[in-house]
PDB file of N, CA and C in Angstrom:
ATOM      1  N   UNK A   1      -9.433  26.751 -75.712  1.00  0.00           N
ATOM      2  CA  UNK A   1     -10.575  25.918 -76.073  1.00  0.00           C
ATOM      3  C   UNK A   1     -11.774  26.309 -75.215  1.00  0.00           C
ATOM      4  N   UNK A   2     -12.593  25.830 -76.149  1.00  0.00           N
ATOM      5  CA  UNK A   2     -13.906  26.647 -74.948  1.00  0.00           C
ATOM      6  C   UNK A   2     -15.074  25.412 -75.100  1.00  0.00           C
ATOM      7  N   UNK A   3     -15.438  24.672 -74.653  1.00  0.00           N
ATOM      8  CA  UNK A   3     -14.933  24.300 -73.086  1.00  0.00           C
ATOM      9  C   UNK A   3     -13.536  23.828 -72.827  1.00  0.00           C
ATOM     10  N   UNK A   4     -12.968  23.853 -71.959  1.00  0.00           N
ATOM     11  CA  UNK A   4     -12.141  23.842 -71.515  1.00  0.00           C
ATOM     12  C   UNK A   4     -11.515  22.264 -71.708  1.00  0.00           C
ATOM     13  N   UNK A   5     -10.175  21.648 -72.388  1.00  0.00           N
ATOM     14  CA  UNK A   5      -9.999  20.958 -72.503  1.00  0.00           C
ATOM     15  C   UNK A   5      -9.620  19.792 -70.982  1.00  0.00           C
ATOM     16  N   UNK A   6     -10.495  18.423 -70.540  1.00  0.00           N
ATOM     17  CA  UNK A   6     -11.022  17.606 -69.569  1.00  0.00           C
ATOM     18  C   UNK A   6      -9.534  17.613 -68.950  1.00  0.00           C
ATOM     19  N   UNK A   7      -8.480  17.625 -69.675  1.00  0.00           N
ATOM     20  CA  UNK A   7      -6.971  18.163 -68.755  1.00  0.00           C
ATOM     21  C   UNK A   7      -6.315  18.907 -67.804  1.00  0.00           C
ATOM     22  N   UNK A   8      -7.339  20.348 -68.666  1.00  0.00           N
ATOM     23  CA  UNK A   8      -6.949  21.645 -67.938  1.00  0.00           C
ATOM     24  C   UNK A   8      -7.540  21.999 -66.525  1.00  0.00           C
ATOM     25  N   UNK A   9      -6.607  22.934 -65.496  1.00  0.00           N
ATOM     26  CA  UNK A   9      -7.298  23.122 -64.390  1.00  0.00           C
ATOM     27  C   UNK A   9      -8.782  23.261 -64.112  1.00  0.00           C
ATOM     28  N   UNK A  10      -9.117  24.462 -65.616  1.00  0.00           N
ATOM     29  CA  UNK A  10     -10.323  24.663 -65.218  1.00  0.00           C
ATOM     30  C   UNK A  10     -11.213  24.219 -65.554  1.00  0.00           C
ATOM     31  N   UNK A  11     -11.002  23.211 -66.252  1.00  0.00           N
ATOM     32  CA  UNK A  11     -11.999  22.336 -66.825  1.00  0.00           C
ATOM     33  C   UNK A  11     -13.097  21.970 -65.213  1.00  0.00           C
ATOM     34  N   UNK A  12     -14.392  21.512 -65.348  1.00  0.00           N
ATOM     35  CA  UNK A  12     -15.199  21.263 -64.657  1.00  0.00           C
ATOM     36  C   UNK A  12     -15.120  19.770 -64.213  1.00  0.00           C
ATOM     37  N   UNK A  13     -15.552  19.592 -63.231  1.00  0.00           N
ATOM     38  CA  UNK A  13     -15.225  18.037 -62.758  1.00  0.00           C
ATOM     39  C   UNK A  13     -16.170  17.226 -63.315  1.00  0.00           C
ATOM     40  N   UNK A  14     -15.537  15.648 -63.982  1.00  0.00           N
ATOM     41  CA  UNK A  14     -16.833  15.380 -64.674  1.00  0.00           C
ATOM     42  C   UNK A  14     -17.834  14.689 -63.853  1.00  0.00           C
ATOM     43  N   UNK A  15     -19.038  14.218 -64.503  1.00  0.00           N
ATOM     44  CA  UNK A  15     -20.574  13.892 -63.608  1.00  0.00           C
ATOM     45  C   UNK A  15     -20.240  12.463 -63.922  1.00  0.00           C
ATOM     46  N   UNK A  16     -20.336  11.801 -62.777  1.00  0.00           N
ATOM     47  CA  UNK A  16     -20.264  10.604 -62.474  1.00  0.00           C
ATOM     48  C   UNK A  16     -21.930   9.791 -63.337  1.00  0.00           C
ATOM     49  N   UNK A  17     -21.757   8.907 -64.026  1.00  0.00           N
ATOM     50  CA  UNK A  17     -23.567   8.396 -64.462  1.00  0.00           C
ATOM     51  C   UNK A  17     -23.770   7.068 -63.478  1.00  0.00           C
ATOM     52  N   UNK A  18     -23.033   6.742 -62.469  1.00  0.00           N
ATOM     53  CA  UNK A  18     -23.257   5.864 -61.299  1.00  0.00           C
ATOM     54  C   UNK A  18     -22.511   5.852 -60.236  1.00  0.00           C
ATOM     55  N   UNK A  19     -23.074   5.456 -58.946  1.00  0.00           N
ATOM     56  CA  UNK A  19     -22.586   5.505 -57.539  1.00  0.00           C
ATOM     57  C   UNK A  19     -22.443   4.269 -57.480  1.00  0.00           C
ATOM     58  N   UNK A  20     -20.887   3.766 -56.746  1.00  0.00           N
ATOM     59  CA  UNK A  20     -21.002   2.757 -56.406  1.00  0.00           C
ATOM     60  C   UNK A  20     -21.055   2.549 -54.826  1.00  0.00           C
ATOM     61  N   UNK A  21     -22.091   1.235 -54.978  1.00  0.00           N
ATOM     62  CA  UNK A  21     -22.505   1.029 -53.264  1.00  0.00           C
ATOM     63  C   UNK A  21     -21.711   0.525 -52.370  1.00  0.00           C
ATOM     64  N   UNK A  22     -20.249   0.009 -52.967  1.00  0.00           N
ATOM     65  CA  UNK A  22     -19.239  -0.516 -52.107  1.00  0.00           C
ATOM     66  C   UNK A  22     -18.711   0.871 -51.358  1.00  0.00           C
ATOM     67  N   UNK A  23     -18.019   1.776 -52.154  1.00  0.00           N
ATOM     68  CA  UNK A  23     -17.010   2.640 -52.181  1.00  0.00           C
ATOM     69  C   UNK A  23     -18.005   4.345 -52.093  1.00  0.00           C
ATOM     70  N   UNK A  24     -18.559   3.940 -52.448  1.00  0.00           N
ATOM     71  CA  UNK A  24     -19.351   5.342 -53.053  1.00  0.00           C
ATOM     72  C   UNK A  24     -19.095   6.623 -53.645  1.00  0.00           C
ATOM     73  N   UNK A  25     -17.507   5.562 -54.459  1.00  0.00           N
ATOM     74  CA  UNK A  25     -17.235   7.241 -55.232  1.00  0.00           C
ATOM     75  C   UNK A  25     -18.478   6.570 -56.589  1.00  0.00           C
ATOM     76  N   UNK A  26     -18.157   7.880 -57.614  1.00  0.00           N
ATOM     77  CA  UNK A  26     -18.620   7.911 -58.877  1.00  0.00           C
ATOM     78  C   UNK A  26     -17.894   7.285 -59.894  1.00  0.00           C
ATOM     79  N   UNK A  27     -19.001   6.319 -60.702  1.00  0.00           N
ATOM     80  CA  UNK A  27     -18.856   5.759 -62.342  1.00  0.00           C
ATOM     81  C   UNK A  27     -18.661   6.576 -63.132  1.00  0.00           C
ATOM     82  N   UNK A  28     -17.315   6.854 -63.828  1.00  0.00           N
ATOM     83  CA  UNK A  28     -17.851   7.832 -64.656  1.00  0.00           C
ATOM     84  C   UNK A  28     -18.246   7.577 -65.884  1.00  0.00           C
ATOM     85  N   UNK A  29     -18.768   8.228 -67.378  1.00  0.00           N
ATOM     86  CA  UNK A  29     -18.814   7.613 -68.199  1.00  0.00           C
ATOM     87  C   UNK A  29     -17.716   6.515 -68.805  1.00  0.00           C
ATOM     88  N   UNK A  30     -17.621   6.147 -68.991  1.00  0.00           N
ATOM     89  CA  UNK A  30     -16.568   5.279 -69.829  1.00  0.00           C
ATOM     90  C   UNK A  30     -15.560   4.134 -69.043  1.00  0.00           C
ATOM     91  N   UNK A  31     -16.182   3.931 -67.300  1.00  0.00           N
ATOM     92  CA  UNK A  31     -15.887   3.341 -66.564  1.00  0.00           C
ATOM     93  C   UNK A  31     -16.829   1.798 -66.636  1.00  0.00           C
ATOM     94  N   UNK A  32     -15.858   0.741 -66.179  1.00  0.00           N
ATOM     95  CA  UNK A  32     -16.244  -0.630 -66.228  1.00  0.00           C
ATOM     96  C   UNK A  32     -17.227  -0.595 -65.278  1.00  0.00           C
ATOM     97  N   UNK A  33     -17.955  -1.307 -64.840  1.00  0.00           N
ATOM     98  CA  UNK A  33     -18.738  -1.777 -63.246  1.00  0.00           C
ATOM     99  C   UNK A  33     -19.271  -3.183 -63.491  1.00  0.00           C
ATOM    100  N   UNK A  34     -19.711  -3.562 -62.168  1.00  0.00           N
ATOM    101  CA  UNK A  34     -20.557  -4.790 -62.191  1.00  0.00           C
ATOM    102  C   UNK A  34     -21.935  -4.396 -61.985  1.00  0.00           C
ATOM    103  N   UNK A  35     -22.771  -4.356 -62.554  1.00  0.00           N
ATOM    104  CA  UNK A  35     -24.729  -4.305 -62.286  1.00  0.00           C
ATOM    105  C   UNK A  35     -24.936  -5.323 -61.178  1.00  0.00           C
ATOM    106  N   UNK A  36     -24.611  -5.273 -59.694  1.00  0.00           N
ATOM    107  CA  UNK A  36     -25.062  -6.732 -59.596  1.00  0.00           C
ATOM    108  C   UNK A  36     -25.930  -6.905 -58.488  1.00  0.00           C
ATOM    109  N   UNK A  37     -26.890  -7.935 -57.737  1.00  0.00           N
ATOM    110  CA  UNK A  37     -27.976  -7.684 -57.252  1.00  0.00           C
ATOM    111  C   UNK A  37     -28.167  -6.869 -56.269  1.00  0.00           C
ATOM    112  N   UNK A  38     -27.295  -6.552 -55.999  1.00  0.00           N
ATOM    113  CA  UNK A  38     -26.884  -5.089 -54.483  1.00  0.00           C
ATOM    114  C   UNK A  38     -27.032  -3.809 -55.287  1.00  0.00           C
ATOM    115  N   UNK A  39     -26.297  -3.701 -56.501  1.00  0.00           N
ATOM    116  CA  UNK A  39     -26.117  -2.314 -56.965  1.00  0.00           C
ATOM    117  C   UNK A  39     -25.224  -2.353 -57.578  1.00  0.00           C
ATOM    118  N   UNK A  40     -24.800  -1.238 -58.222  1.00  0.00           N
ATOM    119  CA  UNK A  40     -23.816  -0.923 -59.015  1.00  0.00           C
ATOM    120  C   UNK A  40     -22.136  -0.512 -58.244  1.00  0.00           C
ATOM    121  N   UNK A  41     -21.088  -1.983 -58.804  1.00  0.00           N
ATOM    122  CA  UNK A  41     -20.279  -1.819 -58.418  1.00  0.00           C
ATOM    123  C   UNK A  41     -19.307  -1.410 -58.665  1.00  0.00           C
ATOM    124  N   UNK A  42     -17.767  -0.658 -58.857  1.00  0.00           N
ATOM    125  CA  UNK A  42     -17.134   0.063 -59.934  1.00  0.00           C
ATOM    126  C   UNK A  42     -15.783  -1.204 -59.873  1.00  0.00           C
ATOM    127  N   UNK A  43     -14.984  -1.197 -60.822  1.00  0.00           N
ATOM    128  CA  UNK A  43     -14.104  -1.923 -61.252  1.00  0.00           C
ATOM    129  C   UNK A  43     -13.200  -2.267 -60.055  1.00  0.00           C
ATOM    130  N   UNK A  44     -12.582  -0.829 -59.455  1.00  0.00           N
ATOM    131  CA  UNK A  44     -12.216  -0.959 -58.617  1.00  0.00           C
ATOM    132  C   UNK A  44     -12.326  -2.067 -57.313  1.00  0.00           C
ATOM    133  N   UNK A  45     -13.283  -1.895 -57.210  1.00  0.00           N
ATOM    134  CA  UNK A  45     -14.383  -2.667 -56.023  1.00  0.00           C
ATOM    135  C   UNK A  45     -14.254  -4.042 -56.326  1.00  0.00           C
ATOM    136  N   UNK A  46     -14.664  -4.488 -57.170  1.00  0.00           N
ATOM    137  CA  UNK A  46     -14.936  -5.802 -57.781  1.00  0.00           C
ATOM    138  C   UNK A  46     -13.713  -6.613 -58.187  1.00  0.00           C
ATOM    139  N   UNK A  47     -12.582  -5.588 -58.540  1.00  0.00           N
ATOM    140  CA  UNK A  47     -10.981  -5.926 -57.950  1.00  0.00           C
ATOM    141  C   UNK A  47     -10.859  -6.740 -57.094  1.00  0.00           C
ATOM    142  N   UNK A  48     -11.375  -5.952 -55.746  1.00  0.00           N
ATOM    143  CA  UNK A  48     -10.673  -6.227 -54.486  1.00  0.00           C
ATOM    144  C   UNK A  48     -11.376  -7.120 -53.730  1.00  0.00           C
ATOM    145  N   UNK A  49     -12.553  -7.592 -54.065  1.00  0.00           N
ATOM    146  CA  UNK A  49     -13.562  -8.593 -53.345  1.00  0.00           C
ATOM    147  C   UNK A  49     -13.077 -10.005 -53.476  1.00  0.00           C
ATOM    148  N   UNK A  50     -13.369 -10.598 -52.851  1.00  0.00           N
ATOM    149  CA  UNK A  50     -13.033 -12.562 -53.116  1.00  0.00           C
ATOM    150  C   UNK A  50     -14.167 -13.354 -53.618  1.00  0.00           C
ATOM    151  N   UNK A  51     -13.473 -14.535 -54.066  1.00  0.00           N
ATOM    152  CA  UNK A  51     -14.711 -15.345 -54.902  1.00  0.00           C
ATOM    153  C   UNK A  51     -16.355 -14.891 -54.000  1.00  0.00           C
ATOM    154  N   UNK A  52     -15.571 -15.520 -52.583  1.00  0.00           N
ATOM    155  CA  UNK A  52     -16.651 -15.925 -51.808  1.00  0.00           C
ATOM    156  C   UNK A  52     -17.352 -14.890 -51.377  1.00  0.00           C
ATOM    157  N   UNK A  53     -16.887 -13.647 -51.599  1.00  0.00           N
ATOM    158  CA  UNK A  53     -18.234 -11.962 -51.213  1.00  0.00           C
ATOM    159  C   UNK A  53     -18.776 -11.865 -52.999  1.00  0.00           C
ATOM    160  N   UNK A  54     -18.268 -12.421 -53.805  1.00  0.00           N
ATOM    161  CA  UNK A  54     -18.885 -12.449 -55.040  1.00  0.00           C
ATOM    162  C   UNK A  54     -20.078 -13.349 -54.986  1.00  0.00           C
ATOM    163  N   UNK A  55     -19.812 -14.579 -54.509  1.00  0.00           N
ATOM    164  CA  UNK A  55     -21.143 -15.367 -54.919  1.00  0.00           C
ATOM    165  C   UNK A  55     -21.950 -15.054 -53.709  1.00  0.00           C
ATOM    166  N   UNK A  56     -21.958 -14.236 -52.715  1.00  0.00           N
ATOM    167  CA  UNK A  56     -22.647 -13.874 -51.383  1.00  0.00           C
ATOM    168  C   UNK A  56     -23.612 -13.367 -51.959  1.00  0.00           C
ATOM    169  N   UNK A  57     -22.789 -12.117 -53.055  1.00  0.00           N
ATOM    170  CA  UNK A  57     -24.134 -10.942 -53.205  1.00  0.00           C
ATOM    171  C   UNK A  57     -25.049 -11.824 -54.495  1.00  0.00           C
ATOM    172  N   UNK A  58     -24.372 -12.589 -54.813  1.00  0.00           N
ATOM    173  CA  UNK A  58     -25.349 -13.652 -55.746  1.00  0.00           C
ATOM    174  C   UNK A  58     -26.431 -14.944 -55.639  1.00  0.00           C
ATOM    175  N   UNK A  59     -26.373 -14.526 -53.932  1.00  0.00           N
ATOM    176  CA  UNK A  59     -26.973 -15.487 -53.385  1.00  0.00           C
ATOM    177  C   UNK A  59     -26.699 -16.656 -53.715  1.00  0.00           C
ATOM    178  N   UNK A  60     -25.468 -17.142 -53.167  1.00  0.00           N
ATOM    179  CA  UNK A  60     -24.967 -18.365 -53.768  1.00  0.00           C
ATOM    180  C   UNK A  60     -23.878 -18.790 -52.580  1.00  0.00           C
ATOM    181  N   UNK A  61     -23.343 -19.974 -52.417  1.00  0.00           N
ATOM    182  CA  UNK A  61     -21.945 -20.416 -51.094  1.00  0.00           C
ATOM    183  C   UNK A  61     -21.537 -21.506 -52.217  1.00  0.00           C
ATOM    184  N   UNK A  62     -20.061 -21.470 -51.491  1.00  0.00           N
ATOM    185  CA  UNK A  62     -19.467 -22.714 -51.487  1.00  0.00           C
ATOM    186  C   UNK A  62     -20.261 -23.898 -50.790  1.00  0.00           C
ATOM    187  N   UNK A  63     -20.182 -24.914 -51.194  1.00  0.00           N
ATOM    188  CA  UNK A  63     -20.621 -26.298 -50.647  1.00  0.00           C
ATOM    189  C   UNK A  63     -19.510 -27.282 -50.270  1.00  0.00           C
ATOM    190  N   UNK A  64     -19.271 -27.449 -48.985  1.00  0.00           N
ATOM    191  CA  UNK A  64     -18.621 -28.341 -48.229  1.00  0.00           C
ATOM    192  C   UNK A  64     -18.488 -29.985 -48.702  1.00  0.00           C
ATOM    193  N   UNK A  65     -17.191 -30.604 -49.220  1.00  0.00           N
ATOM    194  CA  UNK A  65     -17.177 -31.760 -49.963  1.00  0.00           C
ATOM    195  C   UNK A  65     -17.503 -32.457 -48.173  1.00  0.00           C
ATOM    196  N   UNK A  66     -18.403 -33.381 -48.679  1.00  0.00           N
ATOM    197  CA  UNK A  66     -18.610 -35.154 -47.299  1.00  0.00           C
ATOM    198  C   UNK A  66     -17.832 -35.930 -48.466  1.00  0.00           C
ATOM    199  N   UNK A  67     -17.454 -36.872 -47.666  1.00  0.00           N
ATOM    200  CA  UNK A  67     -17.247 -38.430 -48.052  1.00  0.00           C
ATOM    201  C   UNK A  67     -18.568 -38.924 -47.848  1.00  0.00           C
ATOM    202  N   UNK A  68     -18.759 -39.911 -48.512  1.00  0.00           N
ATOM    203  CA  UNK A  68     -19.659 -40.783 -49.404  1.00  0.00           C
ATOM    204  C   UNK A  68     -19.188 -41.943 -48.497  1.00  0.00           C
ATOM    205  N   UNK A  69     -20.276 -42.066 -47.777  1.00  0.00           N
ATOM    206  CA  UNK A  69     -20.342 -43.624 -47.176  1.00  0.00           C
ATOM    207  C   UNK A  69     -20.944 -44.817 -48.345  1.00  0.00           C
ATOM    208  N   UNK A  70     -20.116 -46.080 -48.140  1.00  0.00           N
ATOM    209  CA  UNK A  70     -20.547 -47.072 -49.290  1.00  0.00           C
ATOM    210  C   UNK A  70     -20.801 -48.051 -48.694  1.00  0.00           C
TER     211      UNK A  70
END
């Protein structure tokens, strides 16, 4: 095959169309990510984060329950 089928050794490595800012490997085409106010994050990444580094980069917290004096 000419180009080289994306399997074969010699196939060329493919071009990433985003960096992610956690990890900083490459998006490649046809890869999930999050757009989110930091940058572009890859699936991976967004895996492994917790609620609470999610709503960080969203400028957002948890809110601490008080009791309600009556």
């Amino acid at each position: 095959m000419n180009p080289c089928h994306p399997r074969c050794p010699n196939a060329p490595e493919p071009v990433p169309v985003h960096e992610c800012v956690k990890c900083g490997y490459g998006i490649l085409a046809g890869d999930k990510f999050w757009d989110s106010p930091e940058g572009k994050i890859c699936e991976e990444c967004v895996d492994d984060m917790s609620a609470e580094e999610i709503l960080k980069l969203c400028g957002e917290s948890l809110t601490e329950a008080e009791k309600e004096e009556r």
